[in-house]
N, C-alpha and C. Protein backbone atom coordinates (compact mmCIF):
# COMPACT_ATOMS: atom_id res chain seq x y z
N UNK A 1 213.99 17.62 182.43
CA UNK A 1 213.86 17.97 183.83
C UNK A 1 212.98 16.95 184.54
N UNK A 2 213.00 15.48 184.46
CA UNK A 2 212.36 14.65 184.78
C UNK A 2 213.02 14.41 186.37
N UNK A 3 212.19 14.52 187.36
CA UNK A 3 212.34 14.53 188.84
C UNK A 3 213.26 15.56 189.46
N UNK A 4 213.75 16.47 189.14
CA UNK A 4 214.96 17.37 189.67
C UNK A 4 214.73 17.45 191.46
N UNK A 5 215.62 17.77 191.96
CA UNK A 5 216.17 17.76 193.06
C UNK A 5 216.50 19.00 193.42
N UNK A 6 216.45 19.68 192.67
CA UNK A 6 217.12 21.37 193.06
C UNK A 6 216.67 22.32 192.34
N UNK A 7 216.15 23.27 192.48
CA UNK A 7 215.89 24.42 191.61
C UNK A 7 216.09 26.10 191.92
N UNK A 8 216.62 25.99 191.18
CA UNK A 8 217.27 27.74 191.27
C UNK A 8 216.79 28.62 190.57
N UNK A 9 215.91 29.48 191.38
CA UNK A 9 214.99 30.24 191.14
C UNK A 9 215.43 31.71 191.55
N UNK A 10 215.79 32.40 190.12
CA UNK A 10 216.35 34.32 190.39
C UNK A 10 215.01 34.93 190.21
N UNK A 11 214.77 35.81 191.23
CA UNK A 11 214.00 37.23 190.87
C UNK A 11 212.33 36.08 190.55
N UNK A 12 211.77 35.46 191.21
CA UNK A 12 210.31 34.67 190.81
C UNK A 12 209.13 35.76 190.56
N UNK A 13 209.24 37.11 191.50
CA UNK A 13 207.96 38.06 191.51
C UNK A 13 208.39 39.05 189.59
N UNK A 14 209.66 38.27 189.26
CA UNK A 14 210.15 39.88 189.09
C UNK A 14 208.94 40.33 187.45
N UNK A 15 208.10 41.06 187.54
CA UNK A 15 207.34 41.49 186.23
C UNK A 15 206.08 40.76 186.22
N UNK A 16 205.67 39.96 187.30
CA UNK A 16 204.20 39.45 187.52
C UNK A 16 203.44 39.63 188.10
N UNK A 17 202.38 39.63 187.74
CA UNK A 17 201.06 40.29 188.61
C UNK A 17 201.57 39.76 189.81
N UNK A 18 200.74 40.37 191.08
CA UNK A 18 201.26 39.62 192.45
C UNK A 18 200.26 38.42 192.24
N UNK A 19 199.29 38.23 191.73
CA UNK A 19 198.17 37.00 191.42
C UNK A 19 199.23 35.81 191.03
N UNK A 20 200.07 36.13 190.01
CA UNK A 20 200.70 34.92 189.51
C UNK A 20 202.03 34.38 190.19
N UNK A 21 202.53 35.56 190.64
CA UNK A 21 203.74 35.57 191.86
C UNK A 21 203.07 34.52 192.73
N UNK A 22 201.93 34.93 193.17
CA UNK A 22 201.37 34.14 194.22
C UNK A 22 201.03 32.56 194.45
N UNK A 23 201.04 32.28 192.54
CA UNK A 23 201.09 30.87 192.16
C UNK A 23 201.69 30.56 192.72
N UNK A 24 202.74 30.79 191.96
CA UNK A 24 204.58 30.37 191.82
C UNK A 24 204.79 30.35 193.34
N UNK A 25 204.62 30.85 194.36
CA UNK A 25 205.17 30.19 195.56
C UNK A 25 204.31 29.39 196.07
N UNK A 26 203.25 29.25 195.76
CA UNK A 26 202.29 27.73 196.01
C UNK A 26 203.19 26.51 195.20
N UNK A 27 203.12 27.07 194.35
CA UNK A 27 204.34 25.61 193.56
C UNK A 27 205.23 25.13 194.26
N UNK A 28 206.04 26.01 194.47
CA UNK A 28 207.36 25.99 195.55
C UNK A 28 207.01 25.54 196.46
N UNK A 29 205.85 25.51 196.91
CA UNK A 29 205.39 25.22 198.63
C UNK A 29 205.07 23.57 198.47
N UNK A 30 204.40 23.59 197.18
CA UNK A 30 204.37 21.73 197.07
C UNK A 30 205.30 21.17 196.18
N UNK A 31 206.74 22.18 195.57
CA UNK A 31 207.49 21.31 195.32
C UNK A 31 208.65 20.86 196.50
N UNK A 32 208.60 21.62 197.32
CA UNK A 32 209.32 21.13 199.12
C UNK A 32 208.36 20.50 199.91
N UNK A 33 207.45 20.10 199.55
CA UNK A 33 206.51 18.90 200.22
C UNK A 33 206.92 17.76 199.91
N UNK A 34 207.09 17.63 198.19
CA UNK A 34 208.22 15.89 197.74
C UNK A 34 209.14 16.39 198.29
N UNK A 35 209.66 16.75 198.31
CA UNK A 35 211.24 16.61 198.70
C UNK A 35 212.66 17.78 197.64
N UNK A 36 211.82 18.66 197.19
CA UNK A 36 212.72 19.34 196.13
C UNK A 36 213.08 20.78 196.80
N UNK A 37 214.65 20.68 196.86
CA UNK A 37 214.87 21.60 197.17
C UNK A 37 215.08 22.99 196.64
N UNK A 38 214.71 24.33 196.77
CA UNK A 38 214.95 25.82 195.91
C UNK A 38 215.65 26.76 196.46
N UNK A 39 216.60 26.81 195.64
CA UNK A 39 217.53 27.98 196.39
C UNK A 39 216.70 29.98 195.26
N UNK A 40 216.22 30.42 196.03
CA UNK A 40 215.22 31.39 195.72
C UNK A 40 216.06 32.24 195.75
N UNK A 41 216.08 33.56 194.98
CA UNK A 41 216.57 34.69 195.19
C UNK A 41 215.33 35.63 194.65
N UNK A 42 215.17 36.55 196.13
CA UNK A 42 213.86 37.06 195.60
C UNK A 42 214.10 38.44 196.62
N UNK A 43 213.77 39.62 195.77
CA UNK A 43 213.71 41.15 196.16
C UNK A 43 213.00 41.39 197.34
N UNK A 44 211.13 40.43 197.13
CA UNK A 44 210.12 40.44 197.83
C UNK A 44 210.56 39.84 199.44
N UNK A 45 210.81 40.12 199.95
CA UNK A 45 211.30 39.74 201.21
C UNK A 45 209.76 38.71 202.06
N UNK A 46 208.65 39.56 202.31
CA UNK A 46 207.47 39.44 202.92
C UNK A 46 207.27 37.87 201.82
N UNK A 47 207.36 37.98 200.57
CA UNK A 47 206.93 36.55 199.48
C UNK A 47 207.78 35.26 199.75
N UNK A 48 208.85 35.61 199.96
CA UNK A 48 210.10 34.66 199.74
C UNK A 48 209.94 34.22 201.67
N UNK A 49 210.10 34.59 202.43
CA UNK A 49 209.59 34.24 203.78
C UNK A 49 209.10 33.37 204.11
N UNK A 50 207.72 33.42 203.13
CA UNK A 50 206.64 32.42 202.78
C UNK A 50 206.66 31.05 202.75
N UNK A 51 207.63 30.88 202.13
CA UNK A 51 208.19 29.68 201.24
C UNK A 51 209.29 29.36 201.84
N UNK A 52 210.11 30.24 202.87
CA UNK A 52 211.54 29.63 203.06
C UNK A 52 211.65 28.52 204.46
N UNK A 53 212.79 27.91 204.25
CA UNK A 53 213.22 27.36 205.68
C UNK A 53 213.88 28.04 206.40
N UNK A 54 215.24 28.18 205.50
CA UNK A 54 216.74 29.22 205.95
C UNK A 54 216.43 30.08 204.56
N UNK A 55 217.07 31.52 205.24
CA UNK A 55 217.47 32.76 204.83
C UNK A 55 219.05 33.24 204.85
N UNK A 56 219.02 33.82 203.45
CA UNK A 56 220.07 34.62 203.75
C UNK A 56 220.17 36.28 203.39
N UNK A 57 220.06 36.73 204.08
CA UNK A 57 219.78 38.87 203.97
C UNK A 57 221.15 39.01 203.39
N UNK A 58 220.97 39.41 201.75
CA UNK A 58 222.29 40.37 201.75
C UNK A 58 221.49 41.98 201.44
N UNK A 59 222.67 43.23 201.52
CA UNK A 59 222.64 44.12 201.77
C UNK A 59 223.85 44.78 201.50
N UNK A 60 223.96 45.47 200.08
CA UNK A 60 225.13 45.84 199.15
C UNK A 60 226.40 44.73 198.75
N UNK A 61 225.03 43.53 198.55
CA UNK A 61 226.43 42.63 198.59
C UNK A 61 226.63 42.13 199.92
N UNK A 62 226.41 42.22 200.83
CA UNK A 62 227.19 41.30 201.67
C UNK A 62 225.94 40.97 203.08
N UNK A 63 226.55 39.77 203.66
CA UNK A 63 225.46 39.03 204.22
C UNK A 63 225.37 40.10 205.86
N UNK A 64 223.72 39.98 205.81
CA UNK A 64 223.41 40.81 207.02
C UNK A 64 222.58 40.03 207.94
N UNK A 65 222.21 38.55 207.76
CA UNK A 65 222.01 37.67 208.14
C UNK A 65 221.39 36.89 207.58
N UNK A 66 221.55 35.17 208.70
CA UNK A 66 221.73 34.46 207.94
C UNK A 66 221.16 33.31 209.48
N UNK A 67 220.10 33.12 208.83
CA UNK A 67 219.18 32.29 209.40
C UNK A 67 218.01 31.50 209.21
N UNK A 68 217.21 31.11 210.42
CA UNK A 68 215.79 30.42 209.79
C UNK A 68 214.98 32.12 209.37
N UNK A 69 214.12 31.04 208.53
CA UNK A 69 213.01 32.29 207.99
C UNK A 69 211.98 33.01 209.21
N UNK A 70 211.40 32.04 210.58
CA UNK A 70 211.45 32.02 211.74
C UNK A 70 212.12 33.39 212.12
N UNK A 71 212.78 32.81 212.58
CA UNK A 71 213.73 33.97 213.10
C UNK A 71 213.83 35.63 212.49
């Protein structure tokens, strides 16, 4: 995994203290400072926010929007 470009990240909070959750999106926050992009899938809505640019809300499966994190 020498320089990756993309990382796909399921469920990051899922079974961690919120202390270490809390790492892990500091990471994320300076691995989109170089230039690396993360496609996140995360339950925590308020965590994942944090960290995002664009969003996408699904809701039984299907998209309920789909925007900046902003927004």
């Amino acid at each position: 995994m020498s320089g990756p470009r993309l990382w796909f990240v399921d469920e990051l909070s899922l079974g961690l203290m919120p202390k270490a959750a809390g790492l892990f999106i500091e990471v994320l926050k300076q691995l989109r400072g170089e230039g690396v992009t993360t496609l996140l899938v995360e339950q925590n809505t308020k965590r994942a926010l944090r960290v995002a640019d664009d969003v996408c809300v699904l809701a039984s499966g299907r998209s309920v929007f789909t925007g900046t994190a902003e927004a």
